[in-house]
PDB file of N, CA and C in Angstrom:
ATOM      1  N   UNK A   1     116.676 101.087  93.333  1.00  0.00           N
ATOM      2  CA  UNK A   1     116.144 102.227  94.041  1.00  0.00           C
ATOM      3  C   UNK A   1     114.678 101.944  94.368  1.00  0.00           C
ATOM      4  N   UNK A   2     114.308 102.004  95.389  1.00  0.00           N
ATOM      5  CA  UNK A   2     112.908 101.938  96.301  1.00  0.00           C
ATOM      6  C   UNK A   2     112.084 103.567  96.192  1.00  0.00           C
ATOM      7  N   UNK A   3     110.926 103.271  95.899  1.00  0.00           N
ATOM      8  CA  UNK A   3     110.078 104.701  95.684  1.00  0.00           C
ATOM      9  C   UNK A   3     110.308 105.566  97.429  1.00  0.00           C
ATOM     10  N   UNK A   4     110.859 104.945  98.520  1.00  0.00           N
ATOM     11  CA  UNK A   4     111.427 105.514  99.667  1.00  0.00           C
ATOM     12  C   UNK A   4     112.385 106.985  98.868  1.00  0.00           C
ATOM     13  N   UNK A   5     113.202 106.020  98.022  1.00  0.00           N
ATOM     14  CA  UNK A   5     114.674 106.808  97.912  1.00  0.00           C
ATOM     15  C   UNK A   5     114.594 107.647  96.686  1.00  0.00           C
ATOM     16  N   UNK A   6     113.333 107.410  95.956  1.00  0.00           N
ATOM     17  CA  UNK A   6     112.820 108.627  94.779  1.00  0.00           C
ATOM     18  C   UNK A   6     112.260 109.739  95.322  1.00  0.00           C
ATOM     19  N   UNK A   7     112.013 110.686  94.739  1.00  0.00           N
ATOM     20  CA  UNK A   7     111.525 111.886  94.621  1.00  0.00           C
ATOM     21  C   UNK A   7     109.785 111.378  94.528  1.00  0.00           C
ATOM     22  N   UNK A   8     109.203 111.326  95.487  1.00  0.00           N
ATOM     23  CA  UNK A   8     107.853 110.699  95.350  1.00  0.00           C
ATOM     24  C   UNK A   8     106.913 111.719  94.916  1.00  0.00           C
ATOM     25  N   UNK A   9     106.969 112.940  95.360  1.00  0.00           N
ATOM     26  CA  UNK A   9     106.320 114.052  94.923  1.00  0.00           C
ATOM     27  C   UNK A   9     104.971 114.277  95.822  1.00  0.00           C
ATOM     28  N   UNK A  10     103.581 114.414  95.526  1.00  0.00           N
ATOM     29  CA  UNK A  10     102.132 113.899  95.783  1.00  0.00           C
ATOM     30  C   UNK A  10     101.989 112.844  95.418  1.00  0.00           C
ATOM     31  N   UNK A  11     101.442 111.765  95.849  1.00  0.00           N
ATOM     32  CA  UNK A  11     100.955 110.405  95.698  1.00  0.00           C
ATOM     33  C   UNK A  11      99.389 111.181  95.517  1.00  0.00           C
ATOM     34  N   UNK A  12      99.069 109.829  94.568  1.00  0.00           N
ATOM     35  CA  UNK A  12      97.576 110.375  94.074  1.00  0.00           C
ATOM     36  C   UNK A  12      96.640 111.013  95.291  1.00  0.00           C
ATOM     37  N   UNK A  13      95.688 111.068  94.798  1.00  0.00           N
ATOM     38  CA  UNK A  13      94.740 111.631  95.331  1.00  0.00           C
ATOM     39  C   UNK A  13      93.572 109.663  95.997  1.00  0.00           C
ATOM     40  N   UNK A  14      93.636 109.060  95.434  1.00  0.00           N
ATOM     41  CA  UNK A  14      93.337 108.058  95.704  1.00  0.00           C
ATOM     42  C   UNK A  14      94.535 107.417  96.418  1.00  0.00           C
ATOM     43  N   UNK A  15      95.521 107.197  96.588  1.00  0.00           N
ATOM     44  CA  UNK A  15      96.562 106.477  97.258  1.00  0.00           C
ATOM     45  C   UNK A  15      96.021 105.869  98.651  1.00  0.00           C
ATOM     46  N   UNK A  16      96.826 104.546  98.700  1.00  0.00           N
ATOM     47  CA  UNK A  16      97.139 103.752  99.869  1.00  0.00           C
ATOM     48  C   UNK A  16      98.474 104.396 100.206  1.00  0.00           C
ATOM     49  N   UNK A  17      99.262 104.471 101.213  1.00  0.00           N
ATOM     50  CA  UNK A  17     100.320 105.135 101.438  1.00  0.00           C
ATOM     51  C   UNK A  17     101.135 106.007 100.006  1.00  0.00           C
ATOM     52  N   UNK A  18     101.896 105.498  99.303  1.00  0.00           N
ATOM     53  CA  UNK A  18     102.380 105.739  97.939  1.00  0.00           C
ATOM     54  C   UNK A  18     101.802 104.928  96.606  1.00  0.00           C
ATOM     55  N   UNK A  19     100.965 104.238  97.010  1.00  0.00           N
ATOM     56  CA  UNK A  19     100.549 103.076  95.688  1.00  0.00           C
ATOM     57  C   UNK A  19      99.067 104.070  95.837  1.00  0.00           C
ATOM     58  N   UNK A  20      98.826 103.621  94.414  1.00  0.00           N
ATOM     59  CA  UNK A  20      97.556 103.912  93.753  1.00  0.00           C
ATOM     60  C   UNK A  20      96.677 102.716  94.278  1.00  0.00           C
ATOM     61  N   UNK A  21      95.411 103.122  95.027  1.00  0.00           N
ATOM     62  CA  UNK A  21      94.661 102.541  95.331  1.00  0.00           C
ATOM     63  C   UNK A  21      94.337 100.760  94.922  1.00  0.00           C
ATOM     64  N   UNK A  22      94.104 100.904  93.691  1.00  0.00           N
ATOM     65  CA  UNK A  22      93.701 100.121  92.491  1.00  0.00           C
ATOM     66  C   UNK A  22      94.807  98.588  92.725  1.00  0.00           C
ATOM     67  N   UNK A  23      96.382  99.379  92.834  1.00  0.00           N
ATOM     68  CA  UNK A  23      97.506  98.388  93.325  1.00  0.00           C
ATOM     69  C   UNK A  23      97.702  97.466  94.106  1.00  0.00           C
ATOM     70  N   UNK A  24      96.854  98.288  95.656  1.00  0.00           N
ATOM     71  CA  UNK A  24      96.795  97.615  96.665  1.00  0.00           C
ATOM     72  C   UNK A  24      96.049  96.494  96.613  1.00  0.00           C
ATOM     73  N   UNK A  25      94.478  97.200  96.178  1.00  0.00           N
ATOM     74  CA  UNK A  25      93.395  96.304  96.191  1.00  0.00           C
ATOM     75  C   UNK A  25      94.407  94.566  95.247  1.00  0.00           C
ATOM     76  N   UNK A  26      94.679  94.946  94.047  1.00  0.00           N
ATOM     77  CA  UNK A  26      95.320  94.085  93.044  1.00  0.00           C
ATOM     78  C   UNK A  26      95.961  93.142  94.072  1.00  0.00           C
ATOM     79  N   UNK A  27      96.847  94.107  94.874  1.00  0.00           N
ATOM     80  CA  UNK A  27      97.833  92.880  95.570  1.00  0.00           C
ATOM     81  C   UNK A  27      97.440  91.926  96.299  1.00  0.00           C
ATOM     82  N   UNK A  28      96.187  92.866  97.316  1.00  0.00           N
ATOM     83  CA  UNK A  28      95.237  91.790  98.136  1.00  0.00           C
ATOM     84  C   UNK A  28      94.551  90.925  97.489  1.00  0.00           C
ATOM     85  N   UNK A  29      93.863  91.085  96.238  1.00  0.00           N
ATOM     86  CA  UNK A  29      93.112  89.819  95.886  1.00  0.00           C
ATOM     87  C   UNK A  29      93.927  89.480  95.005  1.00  0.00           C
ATOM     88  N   UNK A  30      95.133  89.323  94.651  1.00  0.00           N
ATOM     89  CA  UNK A  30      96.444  88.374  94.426  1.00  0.00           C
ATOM     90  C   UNK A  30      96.770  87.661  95.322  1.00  0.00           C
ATOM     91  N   UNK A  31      96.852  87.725  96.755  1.00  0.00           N
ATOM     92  CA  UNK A  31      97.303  87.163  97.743  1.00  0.00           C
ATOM     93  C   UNK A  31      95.753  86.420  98.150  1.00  0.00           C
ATOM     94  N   UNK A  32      94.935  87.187  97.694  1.00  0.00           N
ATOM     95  CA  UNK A  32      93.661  86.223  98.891  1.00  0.00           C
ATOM     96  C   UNK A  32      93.510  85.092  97.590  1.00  0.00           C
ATOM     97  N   UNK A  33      93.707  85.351  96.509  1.00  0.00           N
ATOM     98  CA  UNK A  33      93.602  84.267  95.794  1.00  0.00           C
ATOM     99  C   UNK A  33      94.774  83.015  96.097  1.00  0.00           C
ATOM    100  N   UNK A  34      95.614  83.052  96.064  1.00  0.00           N
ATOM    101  CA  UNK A  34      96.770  82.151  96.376  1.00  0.00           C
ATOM    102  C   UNK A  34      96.724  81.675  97.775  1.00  0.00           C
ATOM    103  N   UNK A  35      96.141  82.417  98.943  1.00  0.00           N
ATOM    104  CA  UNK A  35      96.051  81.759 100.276  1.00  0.00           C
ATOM    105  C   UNK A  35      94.630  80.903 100.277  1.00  0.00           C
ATOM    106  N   UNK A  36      93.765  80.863  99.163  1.00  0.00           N
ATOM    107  CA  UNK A  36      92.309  80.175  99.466  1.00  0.00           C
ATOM    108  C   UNK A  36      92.270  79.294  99.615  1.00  0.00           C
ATOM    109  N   UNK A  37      93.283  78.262  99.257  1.00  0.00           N
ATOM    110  CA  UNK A  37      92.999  76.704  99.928  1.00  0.00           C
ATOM    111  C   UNK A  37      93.669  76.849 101.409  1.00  0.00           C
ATOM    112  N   UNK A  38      93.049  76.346 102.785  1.00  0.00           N
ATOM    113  CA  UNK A  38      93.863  76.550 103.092  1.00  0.00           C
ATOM    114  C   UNK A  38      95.516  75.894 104.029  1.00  0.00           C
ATOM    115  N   UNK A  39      95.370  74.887 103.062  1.00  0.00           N
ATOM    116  CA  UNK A  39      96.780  73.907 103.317  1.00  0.00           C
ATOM    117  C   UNK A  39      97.953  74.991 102.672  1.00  0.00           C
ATOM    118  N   UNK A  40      97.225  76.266 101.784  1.00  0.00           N
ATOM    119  CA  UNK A  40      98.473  77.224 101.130  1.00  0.00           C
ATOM    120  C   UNK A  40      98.462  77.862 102.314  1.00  0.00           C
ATOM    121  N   UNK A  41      97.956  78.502 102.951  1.00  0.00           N
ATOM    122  CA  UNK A  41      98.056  79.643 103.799  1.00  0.00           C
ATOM    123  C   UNK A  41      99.362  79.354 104.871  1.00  0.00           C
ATOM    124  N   UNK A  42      99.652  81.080 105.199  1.00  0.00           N
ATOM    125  CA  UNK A  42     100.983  80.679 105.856  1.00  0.00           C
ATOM    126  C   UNK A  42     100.328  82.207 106.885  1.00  0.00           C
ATOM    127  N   UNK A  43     101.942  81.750 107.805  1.00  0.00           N
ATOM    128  CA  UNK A  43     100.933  83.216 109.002  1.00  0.00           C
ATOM    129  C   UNK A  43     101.935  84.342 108.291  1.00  0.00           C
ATOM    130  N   UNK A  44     103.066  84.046 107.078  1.00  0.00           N
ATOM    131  CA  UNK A  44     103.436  85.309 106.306  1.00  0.00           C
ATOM    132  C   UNK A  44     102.268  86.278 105.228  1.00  0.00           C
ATOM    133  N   UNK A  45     102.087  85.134 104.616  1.00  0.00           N
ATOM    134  CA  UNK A  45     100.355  85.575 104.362  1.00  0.00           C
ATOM    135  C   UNK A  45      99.267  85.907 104.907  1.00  0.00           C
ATOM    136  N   UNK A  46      99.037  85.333 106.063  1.00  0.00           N
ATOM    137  CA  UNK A  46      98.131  85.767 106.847  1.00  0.00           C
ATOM    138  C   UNK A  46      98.576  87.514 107.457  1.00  0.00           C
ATOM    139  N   UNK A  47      99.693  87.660 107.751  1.00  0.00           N
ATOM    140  CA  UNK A  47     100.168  88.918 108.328  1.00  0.00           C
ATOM    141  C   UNK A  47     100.225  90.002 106.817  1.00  0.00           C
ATOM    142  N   UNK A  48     100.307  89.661 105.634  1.00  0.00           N
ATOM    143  CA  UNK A  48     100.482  90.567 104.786  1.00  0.00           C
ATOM    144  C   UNK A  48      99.353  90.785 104.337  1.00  0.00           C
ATOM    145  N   UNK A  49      97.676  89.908 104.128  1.00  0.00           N
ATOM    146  CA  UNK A  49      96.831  90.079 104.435  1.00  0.00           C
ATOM    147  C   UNK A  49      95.738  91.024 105.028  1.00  0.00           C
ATOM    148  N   UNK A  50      96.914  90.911 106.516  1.00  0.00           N
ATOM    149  CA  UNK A  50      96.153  91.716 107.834  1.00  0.00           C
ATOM    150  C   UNK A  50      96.723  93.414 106.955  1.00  0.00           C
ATOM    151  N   UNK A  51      97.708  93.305 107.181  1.00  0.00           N
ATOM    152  CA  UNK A  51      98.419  94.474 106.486  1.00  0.00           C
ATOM    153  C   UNK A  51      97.666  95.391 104.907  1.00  0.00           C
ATOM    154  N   UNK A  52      96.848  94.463 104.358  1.00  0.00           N
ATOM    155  CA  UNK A  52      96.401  95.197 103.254  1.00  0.00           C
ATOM    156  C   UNK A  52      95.245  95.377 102.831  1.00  0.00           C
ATOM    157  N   UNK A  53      94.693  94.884 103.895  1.00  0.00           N
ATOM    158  CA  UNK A  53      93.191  95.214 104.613  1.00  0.00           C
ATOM    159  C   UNK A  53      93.066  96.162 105.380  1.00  0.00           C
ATOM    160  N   UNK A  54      94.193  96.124 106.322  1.00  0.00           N
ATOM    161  CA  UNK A  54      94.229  98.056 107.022  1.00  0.00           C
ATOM    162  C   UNK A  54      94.595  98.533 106.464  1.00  0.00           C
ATOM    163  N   UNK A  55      95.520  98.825 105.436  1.00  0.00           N
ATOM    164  CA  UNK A  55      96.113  99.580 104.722  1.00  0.00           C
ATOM    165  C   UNK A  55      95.000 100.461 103.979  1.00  0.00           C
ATOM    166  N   UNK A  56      94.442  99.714 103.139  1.00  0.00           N
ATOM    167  CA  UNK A  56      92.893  99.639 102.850  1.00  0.00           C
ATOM    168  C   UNK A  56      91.577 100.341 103.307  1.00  0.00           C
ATOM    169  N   UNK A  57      91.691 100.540 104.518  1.00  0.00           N
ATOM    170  CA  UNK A  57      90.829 100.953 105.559  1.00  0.00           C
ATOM    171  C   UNK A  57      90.052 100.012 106.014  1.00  0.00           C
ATOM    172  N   UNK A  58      89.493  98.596 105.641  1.00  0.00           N
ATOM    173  CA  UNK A  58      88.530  97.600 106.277  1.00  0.00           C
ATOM    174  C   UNK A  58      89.098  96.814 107.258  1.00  0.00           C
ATOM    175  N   UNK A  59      89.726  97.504 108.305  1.00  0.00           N
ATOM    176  CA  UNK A  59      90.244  96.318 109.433  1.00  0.00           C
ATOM    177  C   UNK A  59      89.674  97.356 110.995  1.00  0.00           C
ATOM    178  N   UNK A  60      89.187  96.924 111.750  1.00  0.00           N
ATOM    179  CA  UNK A  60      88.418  97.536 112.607  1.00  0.00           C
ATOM    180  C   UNK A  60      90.076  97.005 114.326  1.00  0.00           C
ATOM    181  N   UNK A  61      91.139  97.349 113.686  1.00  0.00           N
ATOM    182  CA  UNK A  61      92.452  97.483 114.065  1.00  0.00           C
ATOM    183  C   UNK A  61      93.346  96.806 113.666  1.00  0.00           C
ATOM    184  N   UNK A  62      94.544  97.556 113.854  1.00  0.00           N
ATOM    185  CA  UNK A  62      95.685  97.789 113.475  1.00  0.00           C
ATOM    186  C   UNK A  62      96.198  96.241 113.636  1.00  0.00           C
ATOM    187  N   UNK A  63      97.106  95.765 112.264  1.00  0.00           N
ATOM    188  CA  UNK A  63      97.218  95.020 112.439  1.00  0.00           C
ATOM    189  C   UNK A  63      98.611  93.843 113.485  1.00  0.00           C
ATOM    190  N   UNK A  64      99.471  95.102 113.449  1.00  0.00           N
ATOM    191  CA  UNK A  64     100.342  94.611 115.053  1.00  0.00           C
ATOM    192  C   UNK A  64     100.221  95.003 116.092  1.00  0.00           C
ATOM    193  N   UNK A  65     100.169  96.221 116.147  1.00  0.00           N
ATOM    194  CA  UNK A  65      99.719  96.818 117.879  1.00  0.00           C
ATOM    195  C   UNK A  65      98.301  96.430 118.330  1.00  0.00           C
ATOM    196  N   UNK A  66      97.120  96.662 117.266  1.00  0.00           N
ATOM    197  CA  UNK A  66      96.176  95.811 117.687  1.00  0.00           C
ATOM    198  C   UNK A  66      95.048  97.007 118.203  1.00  0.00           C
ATOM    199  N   UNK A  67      95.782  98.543 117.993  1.00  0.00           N
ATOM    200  CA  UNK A  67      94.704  99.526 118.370  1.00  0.00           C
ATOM    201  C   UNK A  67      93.503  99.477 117.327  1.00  0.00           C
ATOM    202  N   UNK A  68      92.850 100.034 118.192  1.00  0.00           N
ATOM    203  CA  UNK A  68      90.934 100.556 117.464  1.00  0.00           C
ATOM    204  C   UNK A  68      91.652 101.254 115.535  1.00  0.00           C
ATOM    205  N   UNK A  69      91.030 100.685 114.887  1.00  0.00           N
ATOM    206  CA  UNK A  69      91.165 101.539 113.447  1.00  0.00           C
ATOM    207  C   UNK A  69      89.660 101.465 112.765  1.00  0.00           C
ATOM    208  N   UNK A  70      89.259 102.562 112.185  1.00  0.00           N
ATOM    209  CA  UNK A  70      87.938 102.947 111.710  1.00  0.00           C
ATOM    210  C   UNK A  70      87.792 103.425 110.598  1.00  0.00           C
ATOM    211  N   UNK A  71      89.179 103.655 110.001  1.00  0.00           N
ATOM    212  CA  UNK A  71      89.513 104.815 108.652  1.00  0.00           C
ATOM    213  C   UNK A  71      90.767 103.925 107.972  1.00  0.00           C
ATOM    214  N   UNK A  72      90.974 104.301 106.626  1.00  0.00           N
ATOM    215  CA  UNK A  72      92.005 104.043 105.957  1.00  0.00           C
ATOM    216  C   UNK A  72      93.127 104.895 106.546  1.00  0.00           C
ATOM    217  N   UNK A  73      93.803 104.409 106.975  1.00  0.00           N
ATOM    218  CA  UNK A  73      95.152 105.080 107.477  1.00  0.00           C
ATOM    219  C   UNK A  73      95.645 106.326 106.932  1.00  0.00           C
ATOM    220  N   UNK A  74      96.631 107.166 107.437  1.00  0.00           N
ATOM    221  CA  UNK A  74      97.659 108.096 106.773  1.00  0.00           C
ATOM    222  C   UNK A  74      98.808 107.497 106.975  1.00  0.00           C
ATOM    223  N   UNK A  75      99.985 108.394 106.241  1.00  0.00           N
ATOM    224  CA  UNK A  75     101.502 108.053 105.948  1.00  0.00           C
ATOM    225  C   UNK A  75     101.817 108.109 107.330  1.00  0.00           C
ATOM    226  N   UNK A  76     101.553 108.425 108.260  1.00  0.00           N
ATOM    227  CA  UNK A  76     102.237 108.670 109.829  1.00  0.00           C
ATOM    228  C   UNK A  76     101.747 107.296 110.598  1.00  0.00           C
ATOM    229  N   UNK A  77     100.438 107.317 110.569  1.00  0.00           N
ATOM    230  CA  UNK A  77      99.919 106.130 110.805  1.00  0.00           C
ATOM    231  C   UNK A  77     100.494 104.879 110.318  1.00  0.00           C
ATOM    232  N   UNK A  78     100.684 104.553 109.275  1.00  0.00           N
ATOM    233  CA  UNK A  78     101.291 103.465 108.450  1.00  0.00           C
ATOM    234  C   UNK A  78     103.109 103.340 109.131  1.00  0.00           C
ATOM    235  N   UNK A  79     102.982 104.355 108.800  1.00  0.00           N
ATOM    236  CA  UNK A  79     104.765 104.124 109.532  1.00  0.00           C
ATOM    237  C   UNK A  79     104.822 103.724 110.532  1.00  0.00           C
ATOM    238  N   UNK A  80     104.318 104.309 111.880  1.00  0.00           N
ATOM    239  CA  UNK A  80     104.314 103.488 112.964  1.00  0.00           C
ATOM    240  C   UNK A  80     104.047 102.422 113.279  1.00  0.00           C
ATOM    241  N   UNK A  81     102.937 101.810 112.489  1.00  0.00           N
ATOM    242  CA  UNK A  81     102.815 100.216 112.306  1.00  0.00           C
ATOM    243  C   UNK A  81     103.977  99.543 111.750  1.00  0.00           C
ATOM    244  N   UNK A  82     104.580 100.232 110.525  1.00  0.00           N
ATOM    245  CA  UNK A  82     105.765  99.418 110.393  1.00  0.00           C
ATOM    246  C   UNK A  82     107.144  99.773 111.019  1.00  0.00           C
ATOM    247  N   UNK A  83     106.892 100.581 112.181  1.00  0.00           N
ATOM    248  CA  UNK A  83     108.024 100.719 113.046  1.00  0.00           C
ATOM    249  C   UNK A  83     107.842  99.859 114.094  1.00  0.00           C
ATOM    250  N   UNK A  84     106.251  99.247 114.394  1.00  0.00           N
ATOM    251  CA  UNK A  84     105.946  98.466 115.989  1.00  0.00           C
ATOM    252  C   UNK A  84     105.870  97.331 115.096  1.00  0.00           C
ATOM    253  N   UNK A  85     106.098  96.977 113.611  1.00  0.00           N
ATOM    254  CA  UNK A  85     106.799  95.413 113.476  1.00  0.00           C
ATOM    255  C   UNK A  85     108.246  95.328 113.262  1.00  0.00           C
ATOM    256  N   UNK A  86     108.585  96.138 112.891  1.00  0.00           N
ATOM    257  CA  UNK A  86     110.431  96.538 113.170  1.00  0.00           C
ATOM    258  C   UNK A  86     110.726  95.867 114.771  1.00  0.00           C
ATOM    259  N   UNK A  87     110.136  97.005 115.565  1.00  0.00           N
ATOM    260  CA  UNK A  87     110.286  96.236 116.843  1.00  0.00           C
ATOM    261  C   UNK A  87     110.295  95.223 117.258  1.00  0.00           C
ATOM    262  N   UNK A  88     108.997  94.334 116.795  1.00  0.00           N
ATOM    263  CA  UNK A  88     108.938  93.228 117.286  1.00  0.00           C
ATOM    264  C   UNK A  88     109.790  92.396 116.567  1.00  0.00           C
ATOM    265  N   UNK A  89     109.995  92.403 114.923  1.00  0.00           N
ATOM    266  CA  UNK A  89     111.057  91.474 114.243  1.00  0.00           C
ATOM    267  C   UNK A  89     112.524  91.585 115.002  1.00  0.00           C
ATOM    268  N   UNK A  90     112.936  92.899 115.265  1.00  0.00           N
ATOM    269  CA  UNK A  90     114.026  92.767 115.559  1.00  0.00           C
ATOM    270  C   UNK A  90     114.646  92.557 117.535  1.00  0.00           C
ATOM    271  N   UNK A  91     113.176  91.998 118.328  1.00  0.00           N
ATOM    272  CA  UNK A  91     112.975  91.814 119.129  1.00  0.00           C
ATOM    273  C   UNK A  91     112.989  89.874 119.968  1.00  0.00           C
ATOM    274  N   UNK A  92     114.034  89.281 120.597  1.00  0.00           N
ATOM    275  CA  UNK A  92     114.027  87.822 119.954  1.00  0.00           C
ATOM    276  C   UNK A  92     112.991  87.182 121.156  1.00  0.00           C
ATOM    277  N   UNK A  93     112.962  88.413 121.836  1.00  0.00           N
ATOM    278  CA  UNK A  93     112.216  87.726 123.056  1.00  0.00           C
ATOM    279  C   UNK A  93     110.954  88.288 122.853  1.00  0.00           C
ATOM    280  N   UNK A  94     110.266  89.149 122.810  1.00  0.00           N
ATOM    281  CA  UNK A  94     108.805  89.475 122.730  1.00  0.00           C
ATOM    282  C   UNK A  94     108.314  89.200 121.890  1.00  0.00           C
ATOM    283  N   UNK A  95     107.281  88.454 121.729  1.00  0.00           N
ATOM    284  CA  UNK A  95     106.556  88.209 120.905  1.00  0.00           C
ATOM    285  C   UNK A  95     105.204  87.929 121.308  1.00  0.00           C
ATOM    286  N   UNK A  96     104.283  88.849 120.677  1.00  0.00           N
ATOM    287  CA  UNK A  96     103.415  89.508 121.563  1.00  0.00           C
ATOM    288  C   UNK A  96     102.049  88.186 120.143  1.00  0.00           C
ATOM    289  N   UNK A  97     102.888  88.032 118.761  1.00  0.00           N
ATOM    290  CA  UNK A  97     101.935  87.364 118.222  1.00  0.00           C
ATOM    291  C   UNK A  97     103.142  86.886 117.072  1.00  0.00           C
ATOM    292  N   UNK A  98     103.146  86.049 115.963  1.00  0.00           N
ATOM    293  CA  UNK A  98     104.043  84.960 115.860  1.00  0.00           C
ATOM    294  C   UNK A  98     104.622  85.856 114.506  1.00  0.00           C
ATOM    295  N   UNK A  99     106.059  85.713 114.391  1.00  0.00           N
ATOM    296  CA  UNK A  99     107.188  86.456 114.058  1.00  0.00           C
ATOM    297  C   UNK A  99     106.834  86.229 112.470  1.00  0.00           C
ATOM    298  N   UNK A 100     106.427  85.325 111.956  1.00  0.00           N
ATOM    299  CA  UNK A 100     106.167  84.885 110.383  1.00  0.00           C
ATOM    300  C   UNK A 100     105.131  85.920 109.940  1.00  0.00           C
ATOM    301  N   UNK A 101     104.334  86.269 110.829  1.00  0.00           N
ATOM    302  CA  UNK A 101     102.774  86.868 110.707  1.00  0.00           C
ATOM    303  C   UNK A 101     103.332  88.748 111.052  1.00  0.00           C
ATOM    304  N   UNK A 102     104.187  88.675 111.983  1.00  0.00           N
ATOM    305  CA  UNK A 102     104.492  90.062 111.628  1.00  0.00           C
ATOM    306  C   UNK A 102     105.608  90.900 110.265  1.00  0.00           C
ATOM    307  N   UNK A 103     106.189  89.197 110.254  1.00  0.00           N
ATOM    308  CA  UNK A 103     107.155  90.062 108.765  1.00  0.00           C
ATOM    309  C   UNK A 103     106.270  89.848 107.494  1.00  0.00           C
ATOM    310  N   UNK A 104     105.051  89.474 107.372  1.00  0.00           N
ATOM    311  CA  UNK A 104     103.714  89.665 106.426  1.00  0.00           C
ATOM    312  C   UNK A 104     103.337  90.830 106.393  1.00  0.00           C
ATOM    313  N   UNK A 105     103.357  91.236 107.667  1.00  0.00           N
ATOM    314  CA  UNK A 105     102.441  92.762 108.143  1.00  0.00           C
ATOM    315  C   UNK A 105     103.402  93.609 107.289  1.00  0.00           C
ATOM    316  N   UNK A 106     105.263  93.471 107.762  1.00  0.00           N
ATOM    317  CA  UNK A 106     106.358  94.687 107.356  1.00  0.00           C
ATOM    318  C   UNK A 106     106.234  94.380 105.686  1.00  0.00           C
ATOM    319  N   UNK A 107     106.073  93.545 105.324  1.00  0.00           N
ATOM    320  CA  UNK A 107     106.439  93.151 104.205  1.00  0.00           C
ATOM    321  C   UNK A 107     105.174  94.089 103.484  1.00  0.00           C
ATOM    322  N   UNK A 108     103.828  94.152 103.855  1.00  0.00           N
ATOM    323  CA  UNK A 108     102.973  94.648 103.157  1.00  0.00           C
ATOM    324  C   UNK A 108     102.989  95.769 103.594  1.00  0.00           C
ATOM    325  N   UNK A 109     103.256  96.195 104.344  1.00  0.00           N
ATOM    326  CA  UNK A 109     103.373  97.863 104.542  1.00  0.00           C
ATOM    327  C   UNK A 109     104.444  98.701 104.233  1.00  0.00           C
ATOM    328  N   UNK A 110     105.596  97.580 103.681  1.00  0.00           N
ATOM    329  CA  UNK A 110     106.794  98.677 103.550  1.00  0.00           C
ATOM    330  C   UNK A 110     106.658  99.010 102.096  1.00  0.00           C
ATOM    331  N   UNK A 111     105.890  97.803 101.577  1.00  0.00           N
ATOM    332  CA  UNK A 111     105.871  98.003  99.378  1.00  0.00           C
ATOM    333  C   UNK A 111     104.808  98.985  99.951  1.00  0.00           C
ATOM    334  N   UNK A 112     102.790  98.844 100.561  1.00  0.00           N
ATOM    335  CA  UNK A 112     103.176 100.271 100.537  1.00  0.00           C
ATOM    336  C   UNK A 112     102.963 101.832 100.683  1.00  0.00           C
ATOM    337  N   UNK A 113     104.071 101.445 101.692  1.00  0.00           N
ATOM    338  CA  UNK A 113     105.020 102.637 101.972  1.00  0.00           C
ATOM    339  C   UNK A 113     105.934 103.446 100.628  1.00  0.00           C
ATOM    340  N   UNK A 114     106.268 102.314 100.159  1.00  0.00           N
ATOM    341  CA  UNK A 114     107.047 103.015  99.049  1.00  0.00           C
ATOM    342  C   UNK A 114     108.702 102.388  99.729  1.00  0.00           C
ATOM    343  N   UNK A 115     109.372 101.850 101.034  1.00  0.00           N
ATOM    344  CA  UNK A 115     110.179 101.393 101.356  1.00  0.00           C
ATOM    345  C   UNK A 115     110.571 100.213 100.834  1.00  0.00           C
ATOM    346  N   UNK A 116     109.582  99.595 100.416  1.00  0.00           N
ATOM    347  CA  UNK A 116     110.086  98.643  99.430  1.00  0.00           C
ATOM    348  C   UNK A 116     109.401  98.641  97.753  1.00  0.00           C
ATOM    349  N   UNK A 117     110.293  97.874  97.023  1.00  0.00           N
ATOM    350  CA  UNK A 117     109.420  97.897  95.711  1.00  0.00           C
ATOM    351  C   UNK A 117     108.664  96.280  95.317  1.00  0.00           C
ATOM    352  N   UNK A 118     109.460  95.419  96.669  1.00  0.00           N
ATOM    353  CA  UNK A 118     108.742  94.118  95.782  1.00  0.00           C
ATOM    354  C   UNK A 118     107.280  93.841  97.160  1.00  0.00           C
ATOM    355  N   UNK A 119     106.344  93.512  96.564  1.00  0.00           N
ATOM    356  CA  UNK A 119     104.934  93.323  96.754  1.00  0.00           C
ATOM    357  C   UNK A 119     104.978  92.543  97.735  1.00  0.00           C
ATOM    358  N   UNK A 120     104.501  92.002  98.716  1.00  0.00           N
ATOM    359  CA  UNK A 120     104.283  90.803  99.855  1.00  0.00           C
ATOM    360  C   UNK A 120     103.211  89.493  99.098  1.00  0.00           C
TER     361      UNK A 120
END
């Protein structure tokens, strides 16, 4: 069961979508640690990255559509980003920027979202 399909209730008062602030940050400098050399880096990392830095609020836009962002997101906001990488993953011809780098983006926005439970 995915915190999607629980009874989520209020998410803190600090929250990134459903994760406690503290989580996110954790995950990003989990991941920025493991992408620092960079013969590791991948554009799945690079896209889950992009993803948890806006998530975050420090990305001055969105990381698939590519609009203006200035603020840490809301739950409406967040979703639509991971509905315009839905699109594009499940899209074989458009590809507006490279398919590895947007299932980074879904991957970090759906844990969280709370749609998924395992981390990017």
């Amino acid at each position: 069961m995915t915190l999607h399909d629980a009874d989520q209730g209020t998410p803190p008062p600090d929250a990134v979508g459903v994760r406690p602030r503290t989580e996110v940050e954790a995950a990003l400098h989990a991941l920025e640690a493991e992408a620092a050399a960079p013969h590791r880096q991948t554009q799945i990392g690079r896209g889950a990255l992009a993803g948890y830095v806006w998530a975050l609020g420090s990305a001055q836009t969105t990381p698939v559509t590519g609009d203006p962002s200035s603020a840490a997101p809301d739950g409406d906001q967040i979703t639509a980003e991971l509905a315009a990488a839905e699109n594009q993953l499940a899209d074989p011809v458009r590809r507006d920027i490279p398919r590895e780098y947007v299932q980074g983006v879904w991957d970090a926005l759906a844990w969280v979202s709370g749609r998924s439970d395992e981390r990017a």
